[in-house]
PDB file of N, CA and C in Angstrom:
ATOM      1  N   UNK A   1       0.847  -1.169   0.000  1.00  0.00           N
ATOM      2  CA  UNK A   1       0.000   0.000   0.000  1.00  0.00           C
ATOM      3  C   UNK A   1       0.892   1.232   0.000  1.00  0.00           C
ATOM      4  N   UNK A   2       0.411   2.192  -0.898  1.00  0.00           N
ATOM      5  CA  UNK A   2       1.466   3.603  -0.982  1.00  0.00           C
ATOM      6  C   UNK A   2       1.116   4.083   0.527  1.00  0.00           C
ATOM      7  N   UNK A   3       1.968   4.513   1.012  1.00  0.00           N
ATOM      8  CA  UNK A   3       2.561   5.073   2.647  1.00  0.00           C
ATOM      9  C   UNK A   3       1.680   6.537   2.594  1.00  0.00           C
ATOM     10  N   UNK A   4       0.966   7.289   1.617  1.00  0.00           N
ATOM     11  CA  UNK A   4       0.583   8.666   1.353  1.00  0.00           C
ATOM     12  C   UNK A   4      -1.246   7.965   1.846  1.00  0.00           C
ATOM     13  N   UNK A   5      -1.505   6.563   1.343  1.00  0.00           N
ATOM     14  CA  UNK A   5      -2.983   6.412   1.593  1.00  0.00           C
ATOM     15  C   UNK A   5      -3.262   5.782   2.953  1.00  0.00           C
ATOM     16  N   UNK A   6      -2.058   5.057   3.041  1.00  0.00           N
ATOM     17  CA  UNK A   6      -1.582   4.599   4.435  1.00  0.00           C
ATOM     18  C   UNK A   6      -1.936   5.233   5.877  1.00  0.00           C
ATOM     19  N   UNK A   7      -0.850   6.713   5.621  1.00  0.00           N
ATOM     20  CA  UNK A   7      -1.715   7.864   6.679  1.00  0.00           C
ATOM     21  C   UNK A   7      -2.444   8.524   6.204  1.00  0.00           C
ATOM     22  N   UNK A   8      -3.239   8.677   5.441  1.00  0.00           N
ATOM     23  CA  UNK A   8      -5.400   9.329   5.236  1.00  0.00           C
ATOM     24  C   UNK A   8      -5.605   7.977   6.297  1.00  0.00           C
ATOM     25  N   UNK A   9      -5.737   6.757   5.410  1.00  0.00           N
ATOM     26  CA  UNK A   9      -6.700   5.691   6.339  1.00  0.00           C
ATOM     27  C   UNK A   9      -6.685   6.097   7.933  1.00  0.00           C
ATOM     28  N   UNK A  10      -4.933   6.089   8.327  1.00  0.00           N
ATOM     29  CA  UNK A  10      -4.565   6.072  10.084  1.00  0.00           C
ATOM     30  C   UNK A  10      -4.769   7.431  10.695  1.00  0.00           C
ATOM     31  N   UNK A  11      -5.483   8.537   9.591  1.00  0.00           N
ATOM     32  CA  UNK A  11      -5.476   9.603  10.035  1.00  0.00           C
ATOM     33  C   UNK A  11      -4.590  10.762  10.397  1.00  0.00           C
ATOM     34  N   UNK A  12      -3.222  10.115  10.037  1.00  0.00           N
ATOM     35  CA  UNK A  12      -2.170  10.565  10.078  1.00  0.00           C
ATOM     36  C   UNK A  12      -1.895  12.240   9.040  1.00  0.00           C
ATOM     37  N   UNK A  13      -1.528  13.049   9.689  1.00  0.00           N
ATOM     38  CA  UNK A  13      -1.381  14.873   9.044  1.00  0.00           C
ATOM     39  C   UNK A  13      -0.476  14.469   7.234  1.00  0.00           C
ATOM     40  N   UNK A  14       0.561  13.583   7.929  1.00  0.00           N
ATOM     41  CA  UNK A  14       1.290  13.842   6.844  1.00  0.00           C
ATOM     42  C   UNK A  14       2.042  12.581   6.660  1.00  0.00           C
ATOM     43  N   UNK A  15       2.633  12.030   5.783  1.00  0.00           N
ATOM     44  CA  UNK A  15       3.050  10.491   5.635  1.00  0.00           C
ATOM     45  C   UNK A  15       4.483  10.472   6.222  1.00  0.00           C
ATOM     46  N   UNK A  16       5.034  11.316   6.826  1.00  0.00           N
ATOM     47  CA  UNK A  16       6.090  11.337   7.254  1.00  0.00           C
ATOM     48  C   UNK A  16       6.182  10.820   8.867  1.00  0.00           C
ATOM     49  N   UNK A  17       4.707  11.083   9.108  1.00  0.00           N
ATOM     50  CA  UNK A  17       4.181  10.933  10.711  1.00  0.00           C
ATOM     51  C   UNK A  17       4.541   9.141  10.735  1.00  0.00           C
ATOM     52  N   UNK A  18       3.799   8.938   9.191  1.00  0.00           N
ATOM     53  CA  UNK A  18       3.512   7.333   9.135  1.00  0.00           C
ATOM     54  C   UNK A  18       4.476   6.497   9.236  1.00  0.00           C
ATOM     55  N   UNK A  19       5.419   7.278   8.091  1.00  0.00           N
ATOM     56  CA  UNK A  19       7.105   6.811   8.059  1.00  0.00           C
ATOM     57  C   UNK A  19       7.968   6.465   9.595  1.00  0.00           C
ATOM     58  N   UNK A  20       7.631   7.439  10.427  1.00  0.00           N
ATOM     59  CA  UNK A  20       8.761   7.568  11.597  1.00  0.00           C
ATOM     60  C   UNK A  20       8.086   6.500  12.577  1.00  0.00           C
ATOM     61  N   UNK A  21       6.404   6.455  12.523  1.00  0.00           N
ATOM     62  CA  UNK A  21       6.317   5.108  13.400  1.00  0.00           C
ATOM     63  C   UNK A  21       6.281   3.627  13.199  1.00  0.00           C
ATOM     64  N   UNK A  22       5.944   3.666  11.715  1.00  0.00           N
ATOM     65  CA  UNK A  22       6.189   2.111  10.654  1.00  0.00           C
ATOM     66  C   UNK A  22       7.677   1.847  10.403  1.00  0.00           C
ATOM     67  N   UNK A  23       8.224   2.563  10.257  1.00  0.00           N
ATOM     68  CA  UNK A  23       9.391   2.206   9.160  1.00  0.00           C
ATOM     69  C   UNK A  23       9.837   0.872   9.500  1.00  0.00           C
ATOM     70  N   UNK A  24      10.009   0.593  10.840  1.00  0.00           N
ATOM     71  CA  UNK A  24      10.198  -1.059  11.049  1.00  0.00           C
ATOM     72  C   UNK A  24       9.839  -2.083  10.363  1.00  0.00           C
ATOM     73  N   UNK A  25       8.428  -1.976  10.571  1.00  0.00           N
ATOM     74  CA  UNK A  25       7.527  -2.449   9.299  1.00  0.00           C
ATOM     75  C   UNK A  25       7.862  -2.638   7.569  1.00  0.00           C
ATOM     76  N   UNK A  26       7.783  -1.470   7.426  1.00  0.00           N
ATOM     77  CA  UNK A  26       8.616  -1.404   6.234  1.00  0.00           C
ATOM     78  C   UNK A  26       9.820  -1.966   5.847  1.00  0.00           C
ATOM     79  N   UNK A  27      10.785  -1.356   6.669  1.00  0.00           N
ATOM     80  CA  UNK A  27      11.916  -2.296   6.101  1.00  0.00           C
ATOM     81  C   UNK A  27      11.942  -3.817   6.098  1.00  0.00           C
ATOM     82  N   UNK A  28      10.905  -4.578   7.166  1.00  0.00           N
ATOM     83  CA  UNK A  28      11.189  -5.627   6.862  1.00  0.00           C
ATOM     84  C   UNK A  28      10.085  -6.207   6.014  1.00  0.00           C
ATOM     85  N   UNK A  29       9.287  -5.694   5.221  1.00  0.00           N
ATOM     86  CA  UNK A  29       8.360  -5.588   4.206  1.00  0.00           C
ATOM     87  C   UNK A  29       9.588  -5.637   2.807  1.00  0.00           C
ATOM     88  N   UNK A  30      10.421  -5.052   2.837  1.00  0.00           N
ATOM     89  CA  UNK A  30      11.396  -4.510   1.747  1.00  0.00           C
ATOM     90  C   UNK A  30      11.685  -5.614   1.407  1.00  0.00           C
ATOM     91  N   UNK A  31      12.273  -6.024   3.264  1.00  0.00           N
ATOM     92  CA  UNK A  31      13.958  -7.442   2.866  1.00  0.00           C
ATOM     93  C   UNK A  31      12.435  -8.632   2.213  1.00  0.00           C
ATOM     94  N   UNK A  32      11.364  -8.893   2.383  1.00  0.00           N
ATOM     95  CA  UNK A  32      11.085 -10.240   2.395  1.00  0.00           C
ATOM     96  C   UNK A  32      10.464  -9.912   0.634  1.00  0.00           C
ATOM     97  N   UNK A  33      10.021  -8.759   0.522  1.00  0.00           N
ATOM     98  CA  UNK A  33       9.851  -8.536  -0.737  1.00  0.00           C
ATOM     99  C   UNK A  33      10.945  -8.988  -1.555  1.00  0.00           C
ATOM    100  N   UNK A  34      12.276  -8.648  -1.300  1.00  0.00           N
ATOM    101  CA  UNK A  34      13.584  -8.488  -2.290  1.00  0.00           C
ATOM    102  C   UNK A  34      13.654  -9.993  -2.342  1.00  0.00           C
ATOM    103  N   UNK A  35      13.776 -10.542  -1.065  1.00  0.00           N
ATOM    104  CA  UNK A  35      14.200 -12.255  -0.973  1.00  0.00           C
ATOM    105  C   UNK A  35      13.142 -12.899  -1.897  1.00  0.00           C
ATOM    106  N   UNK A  36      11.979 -12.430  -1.878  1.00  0.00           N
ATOM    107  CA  UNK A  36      11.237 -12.966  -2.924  1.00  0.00           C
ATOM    108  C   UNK A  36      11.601 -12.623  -4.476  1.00  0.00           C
ATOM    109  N   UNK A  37      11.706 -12.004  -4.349  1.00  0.00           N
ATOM    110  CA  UNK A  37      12.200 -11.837  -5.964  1.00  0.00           C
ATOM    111  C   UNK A  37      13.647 -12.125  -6.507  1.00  0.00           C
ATOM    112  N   UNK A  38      14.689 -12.322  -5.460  1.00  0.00           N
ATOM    113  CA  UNK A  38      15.613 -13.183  -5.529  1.00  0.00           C
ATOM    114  C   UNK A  38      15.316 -14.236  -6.274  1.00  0.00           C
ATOM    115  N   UNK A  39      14.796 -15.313  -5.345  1.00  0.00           N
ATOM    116  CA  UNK A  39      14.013 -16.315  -5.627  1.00  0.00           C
ATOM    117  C   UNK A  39      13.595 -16.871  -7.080  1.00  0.00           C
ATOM    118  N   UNK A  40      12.580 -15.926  -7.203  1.00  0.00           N
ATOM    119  CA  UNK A  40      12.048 -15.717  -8.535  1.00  0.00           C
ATOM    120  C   UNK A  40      13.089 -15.743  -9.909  1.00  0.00           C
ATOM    121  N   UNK A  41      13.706 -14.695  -9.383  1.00  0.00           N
ATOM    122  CA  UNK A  41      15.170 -14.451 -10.287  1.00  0.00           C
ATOM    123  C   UNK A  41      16.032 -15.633 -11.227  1.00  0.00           C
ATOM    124  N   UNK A  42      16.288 -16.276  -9.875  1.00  0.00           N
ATOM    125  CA  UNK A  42      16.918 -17.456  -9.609  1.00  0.00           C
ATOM    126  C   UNK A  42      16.460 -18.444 -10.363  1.00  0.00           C
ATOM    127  N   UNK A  43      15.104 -18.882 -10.131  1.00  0.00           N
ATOM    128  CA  UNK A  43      14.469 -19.722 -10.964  1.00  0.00           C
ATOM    129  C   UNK A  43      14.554 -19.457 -12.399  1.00  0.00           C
ATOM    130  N   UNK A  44      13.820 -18.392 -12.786  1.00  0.00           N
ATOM    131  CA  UNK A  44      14.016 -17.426 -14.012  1.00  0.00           C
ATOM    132  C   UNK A  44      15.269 -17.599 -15.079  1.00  0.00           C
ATOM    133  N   UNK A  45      16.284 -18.004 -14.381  1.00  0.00           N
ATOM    134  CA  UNK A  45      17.576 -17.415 -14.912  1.00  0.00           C
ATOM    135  C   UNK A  45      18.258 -18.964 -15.419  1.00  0.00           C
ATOM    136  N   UNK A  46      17.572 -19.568 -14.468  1.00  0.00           N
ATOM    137  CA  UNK A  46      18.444 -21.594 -14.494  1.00  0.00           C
ATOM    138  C   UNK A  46      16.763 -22.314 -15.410  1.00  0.00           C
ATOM    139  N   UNK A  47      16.059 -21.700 -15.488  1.00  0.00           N
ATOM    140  CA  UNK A  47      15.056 -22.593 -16.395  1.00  0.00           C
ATOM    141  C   UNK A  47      14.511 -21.598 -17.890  1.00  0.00           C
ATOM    142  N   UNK A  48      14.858 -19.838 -17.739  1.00  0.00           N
ATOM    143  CA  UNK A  48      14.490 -19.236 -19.198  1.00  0.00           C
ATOM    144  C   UNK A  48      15.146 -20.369 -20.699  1.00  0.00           C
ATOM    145  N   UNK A  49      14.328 -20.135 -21.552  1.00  0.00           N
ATOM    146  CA  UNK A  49      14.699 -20.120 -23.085  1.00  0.00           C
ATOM    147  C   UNK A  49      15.054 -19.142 -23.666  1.00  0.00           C
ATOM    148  N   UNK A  50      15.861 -19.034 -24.633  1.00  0.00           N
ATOM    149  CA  UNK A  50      16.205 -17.533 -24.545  1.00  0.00           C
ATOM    150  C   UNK A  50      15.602 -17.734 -26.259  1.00  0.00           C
ATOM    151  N   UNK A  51      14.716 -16.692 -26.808  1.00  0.00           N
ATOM    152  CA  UNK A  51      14.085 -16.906 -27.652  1.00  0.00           C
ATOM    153  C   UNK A  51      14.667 -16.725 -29.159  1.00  0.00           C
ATOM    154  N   UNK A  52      15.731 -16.717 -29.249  1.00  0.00           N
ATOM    155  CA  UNK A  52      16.495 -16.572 -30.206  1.00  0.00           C
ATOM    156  C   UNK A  52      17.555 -17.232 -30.610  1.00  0.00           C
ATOM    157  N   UNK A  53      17.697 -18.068 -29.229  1.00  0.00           N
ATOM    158  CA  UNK A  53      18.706 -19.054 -29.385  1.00  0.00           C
ATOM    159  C   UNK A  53      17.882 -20.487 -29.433  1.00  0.00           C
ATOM    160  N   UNK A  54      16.777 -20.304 -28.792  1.00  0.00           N
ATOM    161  CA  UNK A  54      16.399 -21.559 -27.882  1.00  0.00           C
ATOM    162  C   UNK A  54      17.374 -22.384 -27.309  1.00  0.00           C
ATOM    163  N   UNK A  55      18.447 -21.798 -26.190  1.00  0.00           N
ATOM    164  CA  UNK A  55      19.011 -22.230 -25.506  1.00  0.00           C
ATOM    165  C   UNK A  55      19.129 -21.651 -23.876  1.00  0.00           C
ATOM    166  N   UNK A  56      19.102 -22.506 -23.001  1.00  0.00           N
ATOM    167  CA  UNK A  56      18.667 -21.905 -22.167  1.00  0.00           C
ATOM    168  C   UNK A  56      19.478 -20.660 -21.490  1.00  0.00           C
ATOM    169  N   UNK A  57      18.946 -19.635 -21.178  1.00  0.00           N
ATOM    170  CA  UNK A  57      19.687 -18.552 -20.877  1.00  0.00           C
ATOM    171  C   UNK A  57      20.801 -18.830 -19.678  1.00  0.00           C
ATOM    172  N   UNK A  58      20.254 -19.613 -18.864  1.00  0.00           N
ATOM    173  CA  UNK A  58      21.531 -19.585 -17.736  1.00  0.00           C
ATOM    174  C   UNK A  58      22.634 -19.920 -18.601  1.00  0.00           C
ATOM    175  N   UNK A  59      22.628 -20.725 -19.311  1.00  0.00           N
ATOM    176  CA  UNK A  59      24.221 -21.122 -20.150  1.00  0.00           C
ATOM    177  C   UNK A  59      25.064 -20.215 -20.502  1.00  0.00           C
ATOM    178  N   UNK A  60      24.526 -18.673 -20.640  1.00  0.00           N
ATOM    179  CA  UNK A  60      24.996 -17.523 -21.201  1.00  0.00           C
ATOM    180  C   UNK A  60      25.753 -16.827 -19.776  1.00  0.00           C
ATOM    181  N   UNK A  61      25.141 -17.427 -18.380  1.00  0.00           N
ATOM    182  CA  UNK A  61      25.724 -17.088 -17.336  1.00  0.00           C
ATOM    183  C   UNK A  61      26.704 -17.915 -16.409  1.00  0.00           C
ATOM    184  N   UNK A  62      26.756 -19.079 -16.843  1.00  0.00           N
ATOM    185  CA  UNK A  62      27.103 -20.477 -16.076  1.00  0.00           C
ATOM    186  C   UNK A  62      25.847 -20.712 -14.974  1.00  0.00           C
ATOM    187  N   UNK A  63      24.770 -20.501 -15.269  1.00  0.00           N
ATOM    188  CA  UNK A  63      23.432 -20.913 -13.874  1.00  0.00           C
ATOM    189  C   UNK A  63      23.007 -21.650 -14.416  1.00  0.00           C
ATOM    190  N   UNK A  64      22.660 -21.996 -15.528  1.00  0.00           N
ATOM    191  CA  UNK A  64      21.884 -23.108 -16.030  1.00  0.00           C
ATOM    192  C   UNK A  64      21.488 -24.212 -16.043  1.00  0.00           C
ATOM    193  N   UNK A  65      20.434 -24.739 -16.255  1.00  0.00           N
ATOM    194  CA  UNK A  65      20.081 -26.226 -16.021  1.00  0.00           C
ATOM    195  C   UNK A  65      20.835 -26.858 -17.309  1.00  0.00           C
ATOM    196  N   UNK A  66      21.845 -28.063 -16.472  1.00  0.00           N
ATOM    197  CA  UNK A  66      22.702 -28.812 -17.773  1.00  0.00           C
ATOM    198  C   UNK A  66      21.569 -30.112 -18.595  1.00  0.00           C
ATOM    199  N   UNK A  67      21.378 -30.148 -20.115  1.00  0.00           N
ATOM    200  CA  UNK A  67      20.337 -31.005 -19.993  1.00  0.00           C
ATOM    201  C   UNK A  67      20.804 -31.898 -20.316  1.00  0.00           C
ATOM    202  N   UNK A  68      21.950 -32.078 -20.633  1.00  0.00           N
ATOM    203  CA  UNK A  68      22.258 -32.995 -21.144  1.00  0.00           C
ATOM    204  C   UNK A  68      22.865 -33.983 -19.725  1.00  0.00           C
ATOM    205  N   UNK A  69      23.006 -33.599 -18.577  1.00  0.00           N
ATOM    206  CA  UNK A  69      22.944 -33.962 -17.163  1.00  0.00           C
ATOM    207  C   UNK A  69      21.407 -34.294 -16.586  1.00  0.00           C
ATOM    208  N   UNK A  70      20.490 -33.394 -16.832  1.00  0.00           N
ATOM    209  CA  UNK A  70      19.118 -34.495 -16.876  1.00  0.00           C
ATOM    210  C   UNK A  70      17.981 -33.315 -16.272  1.00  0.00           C
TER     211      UNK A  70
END
């Protein structure tokens, strides 16, 4: 949720009010966001096709799934 609609809902003057008593919140909203998309990444990167090669993109990075390993 944008932090500006955040404090209207909490009644908060100004989102800065919202900032100084959440931010805890937030940051660890950030890290589990990022770790998720790590994740994602990760997968992404060892199973893409790369559409021009049709080979899989990790190979272009050394991440790749070897297929000829299985």
């Amino acid at each position: 949720m944008d932090v500006r609609m955040l404090a209207e809902r909490l009644g908060h003057a100004d989102a800065s009010i919202t900032l100084k008593v959440y931010s805890h919140v937030l940051d660890g909203q950030c890290r589990r966001s990022a770790q998720s998309l790590d994740s994602l990444l990760e997968v992404a990167e060892r199973t893409a096709i790369h559409p021009a090669t049709g080979k899989n993109v990790g190979e272009f990075l050394g991440t790749g799934v070897d297929e000829k390993a299985g």
